[in-house]
PDB file of N, CA and C in Angstrom:
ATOM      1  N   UNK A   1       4.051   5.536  -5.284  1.00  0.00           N
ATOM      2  CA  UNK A   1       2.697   5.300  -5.752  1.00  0.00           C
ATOM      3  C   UNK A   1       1.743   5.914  -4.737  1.00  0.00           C
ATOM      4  N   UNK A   2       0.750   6.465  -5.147  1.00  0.00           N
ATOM      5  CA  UNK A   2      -0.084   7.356  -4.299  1.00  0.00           C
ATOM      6  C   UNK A   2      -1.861   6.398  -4.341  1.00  0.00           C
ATOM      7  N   UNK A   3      -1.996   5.916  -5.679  1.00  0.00           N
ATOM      8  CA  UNK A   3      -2.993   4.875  -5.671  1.00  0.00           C
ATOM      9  C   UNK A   3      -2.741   3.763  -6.603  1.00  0.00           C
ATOM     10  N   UNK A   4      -3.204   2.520  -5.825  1.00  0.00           N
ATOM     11  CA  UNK A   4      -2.897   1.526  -6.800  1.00  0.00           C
ATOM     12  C   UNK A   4      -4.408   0.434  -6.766  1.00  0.00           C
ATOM     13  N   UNK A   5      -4.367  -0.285  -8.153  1.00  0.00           N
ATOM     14  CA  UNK A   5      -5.545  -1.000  -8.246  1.00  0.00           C
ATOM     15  C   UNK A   5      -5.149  -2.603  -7.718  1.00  0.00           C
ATOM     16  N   UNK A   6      -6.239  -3.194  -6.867  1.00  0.00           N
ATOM     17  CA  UNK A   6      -5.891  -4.630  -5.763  1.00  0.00           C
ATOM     18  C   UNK A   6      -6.194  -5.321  -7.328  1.00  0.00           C
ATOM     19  N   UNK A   7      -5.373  -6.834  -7.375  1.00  0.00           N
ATOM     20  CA  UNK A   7      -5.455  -7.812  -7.568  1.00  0.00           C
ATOM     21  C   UNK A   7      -6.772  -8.549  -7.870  1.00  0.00           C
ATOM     22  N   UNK A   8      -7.419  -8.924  -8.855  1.00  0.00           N
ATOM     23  CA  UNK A   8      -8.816  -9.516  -8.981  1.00  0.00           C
ATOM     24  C   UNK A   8      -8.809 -10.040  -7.950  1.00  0.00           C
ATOM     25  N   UNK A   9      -7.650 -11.137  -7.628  1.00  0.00           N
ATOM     26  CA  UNK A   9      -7.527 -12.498  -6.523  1.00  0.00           C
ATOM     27  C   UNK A   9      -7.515 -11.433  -5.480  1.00  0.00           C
ATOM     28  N   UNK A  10      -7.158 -10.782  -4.676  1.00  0.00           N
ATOM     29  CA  UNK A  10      -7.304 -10.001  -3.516  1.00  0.00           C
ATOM     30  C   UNK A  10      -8.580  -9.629  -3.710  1.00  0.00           C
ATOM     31  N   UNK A  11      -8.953  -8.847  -4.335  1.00  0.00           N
ATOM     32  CA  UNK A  11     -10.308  -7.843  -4.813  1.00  0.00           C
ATOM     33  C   UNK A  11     -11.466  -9.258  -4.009  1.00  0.00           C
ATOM     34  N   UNK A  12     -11.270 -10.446  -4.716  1.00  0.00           N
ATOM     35  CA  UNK A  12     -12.070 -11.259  -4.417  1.00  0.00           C
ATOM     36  C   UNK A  12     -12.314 -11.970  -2.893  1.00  0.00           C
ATOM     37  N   UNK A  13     -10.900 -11.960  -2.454  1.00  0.00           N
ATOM     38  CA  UNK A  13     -10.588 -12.848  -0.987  1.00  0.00           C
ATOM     39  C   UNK A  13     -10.905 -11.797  -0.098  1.00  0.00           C
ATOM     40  N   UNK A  14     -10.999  -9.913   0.115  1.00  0.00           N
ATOM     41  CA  UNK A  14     -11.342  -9.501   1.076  1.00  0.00           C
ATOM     42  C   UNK A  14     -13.023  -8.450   0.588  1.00  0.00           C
ATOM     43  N   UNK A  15     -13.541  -8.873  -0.443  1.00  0.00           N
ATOM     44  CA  UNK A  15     -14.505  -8.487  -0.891  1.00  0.00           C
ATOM     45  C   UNK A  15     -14.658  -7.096  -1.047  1.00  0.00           C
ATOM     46  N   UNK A  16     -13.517  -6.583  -1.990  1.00  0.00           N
ATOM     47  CA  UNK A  16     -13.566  -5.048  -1.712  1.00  0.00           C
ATOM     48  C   UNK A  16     -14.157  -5.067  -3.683  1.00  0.00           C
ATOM     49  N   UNK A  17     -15.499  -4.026  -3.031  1.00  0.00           N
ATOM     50  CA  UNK A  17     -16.168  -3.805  -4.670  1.00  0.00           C
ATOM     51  C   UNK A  17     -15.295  -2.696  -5.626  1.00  0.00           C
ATOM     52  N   UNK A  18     -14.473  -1.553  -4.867  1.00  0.00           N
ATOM     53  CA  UNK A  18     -14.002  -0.438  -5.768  1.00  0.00           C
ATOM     54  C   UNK A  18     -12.364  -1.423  -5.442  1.00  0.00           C
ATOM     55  N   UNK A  19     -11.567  -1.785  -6.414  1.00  0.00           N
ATOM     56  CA  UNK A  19     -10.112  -2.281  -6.836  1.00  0.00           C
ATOM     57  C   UNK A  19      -9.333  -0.482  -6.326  1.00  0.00           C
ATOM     58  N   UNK A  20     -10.293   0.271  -6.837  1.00  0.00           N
ATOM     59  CA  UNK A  20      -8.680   1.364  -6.768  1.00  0.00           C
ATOM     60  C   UNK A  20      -8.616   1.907  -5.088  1.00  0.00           C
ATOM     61  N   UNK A  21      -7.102   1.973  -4.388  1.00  0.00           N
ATOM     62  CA  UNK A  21      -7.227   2.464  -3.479  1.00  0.00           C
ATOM     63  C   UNK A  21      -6.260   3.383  -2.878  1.00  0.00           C
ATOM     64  N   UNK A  22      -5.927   3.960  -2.164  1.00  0.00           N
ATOM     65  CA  UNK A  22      -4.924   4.785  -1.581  1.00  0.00           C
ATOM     66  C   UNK A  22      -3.692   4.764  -0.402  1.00  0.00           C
ATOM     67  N   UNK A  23      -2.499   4.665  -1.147  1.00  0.00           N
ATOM     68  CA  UNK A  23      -1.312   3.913   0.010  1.00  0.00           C
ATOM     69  C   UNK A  23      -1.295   4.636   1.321  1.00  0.00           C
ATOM     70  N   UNK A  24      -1.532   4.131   2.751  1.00  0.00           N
ATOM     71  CA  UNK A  24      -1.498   4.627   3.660  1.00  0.00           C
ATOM     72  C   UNK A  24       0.165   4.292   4.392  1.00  0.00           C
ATOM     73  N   UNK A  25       0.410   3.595   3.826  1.00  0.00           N
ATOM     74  CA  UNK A  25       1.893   3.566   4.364  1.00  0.00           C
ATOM     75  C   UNK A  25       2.769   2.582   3.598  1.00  0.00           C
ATOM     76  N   UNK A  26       4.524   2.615   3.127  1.00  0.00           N
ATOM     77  CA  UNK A  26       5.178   1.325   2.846  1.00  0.00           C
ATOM     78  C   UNK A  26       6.677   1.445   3.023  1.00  0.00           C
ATOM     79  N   UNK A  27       6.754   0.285   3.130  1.00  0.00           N
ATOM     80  CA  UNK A  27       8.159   0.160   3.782  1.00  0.00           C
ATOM     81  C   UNK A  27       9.244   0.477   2.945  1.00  0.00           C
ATOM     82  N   UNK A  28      10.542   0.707   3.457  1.00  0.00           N
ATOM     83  CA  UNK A  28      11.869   1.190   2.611  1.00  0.00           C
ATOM     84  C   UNK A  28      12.948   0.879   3.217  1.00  0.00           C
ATOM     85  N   UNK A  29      13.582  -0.033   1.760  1.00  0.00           N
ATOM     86  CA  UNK A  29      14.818  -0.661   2.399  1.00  0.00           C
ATOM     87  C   UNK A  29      16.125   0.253   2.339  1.00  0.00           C
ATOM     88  N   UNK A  30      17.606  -0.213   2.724  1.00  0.00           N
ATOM     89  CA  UNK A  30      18.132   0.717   3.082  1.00  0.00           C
ATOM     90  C   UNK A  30      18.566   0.955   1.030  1.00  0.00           C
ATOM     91  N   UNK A  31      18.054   0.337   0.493  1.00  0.00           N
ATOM     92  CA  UNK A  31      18.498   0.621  -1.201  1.00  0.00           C
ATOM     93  C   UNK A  31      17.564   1.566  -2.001  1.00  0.00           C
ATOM     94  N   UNK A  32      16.193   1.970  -1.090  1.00  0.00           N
ATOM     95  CA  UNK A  32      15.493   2.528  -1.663  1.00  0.00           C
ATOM     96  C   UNK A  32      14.328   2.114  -2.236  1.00  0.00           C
ATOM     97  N   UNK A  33      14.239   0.580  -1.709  1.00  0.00           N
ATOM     98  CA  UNK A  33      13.003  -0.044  -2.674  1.00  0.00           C
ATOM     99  C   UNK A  33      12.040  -0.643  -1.506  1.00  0.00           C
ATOM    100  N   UNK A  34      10.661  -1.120  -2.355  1.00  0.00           N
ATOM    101  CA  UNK A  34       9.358  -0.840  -1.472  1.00  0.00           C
ATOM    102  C   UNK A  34       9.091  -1.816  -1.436  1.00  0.00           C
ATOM    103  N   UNK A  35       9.319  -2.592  -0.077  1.00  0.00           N
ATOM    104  CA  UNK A  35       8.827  -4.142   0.279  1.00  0.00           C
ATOM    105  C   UNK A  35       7.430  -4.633   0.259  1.00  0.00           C
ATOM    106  N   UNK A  36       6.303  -3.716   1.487  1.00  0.00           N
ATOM    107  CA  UNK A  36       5.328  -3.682   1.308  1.00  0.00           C
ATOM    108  C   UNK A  36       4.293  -2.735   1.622  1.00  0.00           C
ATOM    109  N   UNK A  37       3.292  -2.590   1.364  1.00  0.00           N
ATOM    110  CA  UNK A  37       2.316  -1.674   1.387  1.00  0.00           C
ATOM    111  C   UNK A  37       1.086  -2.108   2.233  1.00  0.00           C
ATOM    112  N   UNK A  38       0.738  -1.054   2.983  1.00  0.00           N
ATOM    113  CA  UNK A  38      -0.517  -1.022   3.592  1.00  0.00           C
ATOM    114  C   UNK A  38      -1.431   0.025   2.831  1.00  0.00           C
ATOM    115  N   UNK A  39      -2.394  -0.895   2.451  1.00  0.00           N
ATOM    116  CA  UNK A  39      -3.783   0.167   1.450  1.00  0.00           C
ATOM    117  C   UNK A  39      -5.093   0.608   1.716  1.00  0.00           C
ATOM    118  N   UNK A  40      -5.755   1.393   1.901  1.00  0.00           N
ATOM    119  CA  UNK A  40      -7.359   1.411   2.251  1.00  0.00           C
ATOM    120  C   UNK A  40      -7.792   1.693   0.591  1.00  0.00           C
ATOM    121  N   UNK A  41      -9.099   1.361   0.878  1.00  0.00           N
ATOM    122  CA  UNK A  41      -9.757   0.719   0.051  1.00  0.00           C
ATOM    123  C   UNK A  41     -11.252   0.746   0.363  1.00  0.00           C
ATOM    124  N   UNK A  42     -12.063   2.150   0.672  1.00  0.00           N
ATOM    125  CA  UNK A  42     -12.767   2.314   1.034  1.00  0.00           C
ATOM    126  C   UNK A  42     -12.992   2.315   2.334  1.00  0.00           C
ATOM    127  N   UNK A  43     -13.806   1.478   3.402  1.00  0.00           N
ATOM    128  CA  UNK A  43     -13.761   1.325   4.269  1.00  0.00           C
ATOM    129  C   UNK A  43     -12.661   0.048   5.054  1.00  0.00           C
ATOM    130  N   UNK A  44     -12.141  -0.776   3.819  1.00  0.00           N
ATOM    131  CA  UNK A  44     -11.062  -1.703   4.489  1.00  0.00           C
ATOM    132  C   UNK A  44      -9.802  -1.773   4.341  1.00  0.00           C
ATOM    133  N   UNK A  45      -8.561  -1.816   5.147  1.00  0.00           N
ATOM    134  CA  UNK A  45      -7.619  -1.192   5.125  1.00  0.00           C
ATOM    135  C   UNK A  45      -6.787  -2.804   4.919  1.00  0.00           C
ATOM    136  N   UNK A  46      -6.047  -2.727   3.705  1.00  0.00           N
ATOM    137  CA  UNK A  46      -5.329  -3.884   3.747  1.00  0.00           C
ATOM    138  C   UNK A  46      -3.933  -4.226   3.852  1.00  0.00           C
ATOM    139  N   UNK A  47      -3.287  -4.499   4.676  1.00  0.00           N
ATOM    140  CA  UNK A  47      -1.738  -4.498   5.128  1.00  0.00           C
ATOM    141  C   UNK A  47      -0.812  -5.564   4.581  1.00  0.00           C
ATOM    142  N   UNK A  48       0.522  -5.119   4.227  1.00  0.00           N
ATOM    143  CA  UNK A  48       1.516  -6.009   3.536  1.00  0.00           C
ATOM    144  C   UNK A  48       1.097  -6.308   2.602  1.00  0.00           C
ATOM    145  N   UNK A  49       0.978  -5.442   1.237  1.00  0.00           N
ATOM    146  CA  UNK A  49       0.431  -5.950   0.156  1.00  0.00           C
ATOM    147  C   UNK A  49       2.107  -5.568  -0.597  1.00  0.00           C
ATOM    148  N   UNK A  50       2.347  -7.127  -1.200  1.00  0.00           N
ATOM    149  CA  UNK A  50       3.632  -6.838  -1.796  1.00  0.00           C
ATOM    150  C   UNK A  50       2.981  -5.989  -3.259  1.00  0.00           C
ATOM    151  N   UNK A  51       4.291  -5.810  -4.384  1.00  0.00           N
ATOM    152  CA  UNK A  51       4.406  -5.188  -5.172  1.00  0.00           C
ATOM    153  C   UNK A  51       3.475  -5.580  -6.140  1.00  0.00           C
ATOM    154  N   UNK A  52       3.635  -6.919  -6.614  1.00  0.00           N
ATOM    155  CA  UNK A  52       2.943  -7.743  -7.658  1.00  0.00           C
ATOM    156  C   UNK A  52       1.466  -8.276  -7.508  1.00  0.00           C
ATOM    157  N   UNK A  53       0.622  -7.574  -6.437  1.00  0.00           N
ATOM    158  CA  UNK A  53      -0.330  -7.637  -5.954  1.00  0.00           C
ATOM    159  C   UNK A  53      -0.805  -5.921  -6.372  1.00  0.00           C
ATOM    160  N   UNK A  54      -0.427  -5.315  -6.616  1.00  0.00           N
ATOM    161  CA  UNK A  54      -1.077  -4.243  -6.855  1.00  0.00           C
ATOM    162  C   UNK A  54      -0.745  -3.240  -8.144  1.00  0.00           C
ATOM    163  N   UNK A  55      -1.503  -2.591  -8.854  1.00  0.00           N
ATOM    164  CA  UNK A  55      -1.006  -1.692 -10.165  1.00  0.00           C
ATOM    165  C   UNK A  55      -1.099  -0.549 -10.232  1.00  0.00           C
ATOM    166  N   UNK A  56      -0.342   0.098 -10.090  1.00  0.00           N
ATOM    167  CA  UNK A  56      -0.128   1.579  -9.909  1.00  0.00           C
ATOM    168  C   UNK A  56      -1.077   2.715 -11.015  1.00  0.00           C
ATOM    169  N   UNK A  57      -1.792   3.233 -10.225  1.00  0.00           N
ATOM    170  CA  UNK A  57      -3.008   3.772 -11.338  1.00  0.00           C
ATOM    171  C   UNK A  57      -2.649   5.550 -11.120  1.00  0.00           C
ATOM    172  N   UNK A  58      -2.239   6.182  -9.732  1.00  0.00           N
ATOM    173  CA  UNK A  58      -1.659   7.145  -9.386  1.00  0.00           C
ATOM    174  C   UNK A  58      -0.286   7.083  -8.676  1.00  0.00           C
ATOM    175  N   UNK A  59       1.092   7.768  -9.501  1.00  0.00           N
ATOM    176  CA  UNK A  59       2.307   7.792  -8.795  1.00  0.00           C
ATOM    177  C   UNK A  59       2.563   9.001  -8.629  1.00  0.00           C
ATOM    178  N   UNK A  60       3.523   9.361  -7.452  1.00  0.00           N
ATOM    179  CA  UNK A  60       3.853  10.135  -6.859  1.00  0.00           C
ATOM    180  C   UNK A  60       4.872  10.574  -6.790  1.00  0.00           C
ATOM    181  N   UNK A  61       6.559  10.526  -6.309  1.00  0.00           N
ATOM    182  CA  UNK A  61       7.811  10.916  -5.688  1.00  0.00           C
ATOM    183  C   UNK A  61       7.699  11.712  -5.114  1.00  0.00           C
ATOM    184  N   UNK A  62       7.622  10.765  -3.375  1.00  0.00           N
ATOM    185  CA  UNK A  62       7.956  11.524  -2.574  1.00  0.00           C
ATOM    186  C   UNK A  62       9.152  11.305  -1.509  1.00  0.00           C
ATOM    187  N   UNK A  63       9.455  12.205  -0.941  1.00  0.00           N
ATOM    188  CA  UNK A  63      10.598  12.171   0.263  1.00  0.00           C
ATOM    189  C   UNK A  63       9.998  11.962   1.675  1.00  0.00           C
ATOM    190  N   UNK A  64      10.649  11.317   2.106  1.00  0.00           N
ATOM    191  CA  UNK A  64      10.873  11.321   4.150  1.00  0.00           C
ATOM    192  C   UNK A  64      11.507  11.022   5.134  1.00  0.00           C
ATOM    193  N   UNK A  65      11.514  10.955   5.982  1.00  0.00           N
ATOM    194  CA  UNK A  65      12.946  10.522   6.690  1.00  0.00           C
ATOM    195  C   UNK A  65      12.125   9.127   6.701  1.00  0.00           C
ATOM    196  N   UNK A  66      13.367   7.889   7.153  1.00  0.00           N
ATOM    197  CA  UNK A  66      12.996   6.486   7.110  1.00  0.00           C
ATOM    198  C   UNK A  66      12.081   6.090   8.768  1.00  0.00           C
ATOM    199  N   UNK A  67      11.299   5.305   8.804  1.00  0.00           N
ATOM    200  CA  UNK A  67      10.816   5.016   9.528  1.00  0.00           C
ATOM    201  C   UNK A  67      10.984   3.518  10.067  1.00  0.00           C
ATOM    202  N   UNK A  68      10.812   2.893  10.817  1.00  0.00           N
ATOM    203  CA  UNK A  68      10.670   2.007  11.363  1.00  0.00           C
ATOM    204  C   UNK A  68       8.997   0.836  11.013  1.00  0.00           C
ATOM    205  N   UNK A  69       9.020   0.005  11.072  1.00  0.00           N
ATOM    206  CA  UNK A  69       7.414  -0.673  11.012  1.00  0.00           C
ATOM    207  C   UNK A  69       6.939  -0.712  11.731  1.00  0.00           C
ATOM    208  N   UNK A  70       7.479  -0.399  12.871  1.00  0.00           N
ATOM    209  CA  UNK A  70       6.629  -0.306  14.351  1.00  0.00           C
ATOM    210  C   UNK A  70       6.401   1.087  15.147  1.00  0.00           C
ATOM    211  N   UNK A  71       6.867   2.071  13.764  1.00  0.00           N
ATOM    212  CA  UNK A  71       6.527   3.671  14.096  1.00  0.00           C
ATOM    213  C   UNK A  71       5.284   4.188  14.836  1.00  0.00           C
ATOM    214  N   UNK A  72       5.106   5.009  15.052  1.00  0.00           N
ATOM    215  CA  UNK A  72       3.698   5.324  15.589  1.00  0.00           C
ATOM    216  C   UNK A  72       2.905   5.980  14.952  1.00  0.00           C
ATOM    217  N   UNK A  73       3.612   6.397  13.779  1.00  0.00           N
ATOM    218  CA  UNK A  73       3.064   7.219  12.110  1.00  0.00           C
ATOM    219  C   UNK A  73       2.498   6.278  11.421  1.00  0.00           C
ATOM    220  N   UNK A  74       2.540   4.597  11.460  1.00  0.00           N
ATOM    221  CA  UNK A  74       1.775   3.853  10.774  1.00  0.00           C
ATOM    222  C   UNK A  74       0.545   3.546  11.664  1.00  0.00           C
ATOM    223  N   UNK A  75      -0.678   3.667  11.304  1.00  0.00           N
ATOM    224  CA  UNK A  75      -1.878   3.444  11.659  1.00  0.00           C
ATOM    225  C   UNK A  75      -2.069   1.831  12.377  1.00  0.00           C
ATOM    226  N   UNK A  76      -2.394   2.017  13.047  1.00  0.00           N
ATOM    227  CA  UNK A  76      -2.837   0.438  13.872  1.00  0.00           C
ATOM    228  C   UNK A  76      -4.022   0.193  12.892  1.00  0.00           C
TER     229      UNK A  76
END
């Protein structure tokens, strides 16, 4: 997923006015599947957003080598 739309209930708890936003990073297990997501969202960047919290409005397939969560490729 390349953009996905936040959750009314999120949308509401970190007061973000535009829902659609852009995945800046997510995790991968060793099966291939996507635990959680870190999103910006204009100016606020929201971390560990599981699956069912967000709706995929732009998808992607892409490749990379696996990373770690404490990489230095994920944004502080």
């Amino acid at each position: 997923m390349k953009e996905g739309r936040l959750s009314s209930a999120l949308q509401e708890r970190y007061g973000i006015k535009n829902p659609v936003g852009k995945v800046l990073w997510h995790s991968l297990n060793e099966g291939g599947e996507i635990g959680v997501y870190d999103m910006k969202f204009g100016d606020t960047i929201v971390r560990n957003l599981l699956d069912e919290d967000i709706t995929p409005v732009e998808e992607a397939l892409h490749e990379h080598a696996a990373r770690r969560e404490n990489d230095r490729g994920r944004l502080q």
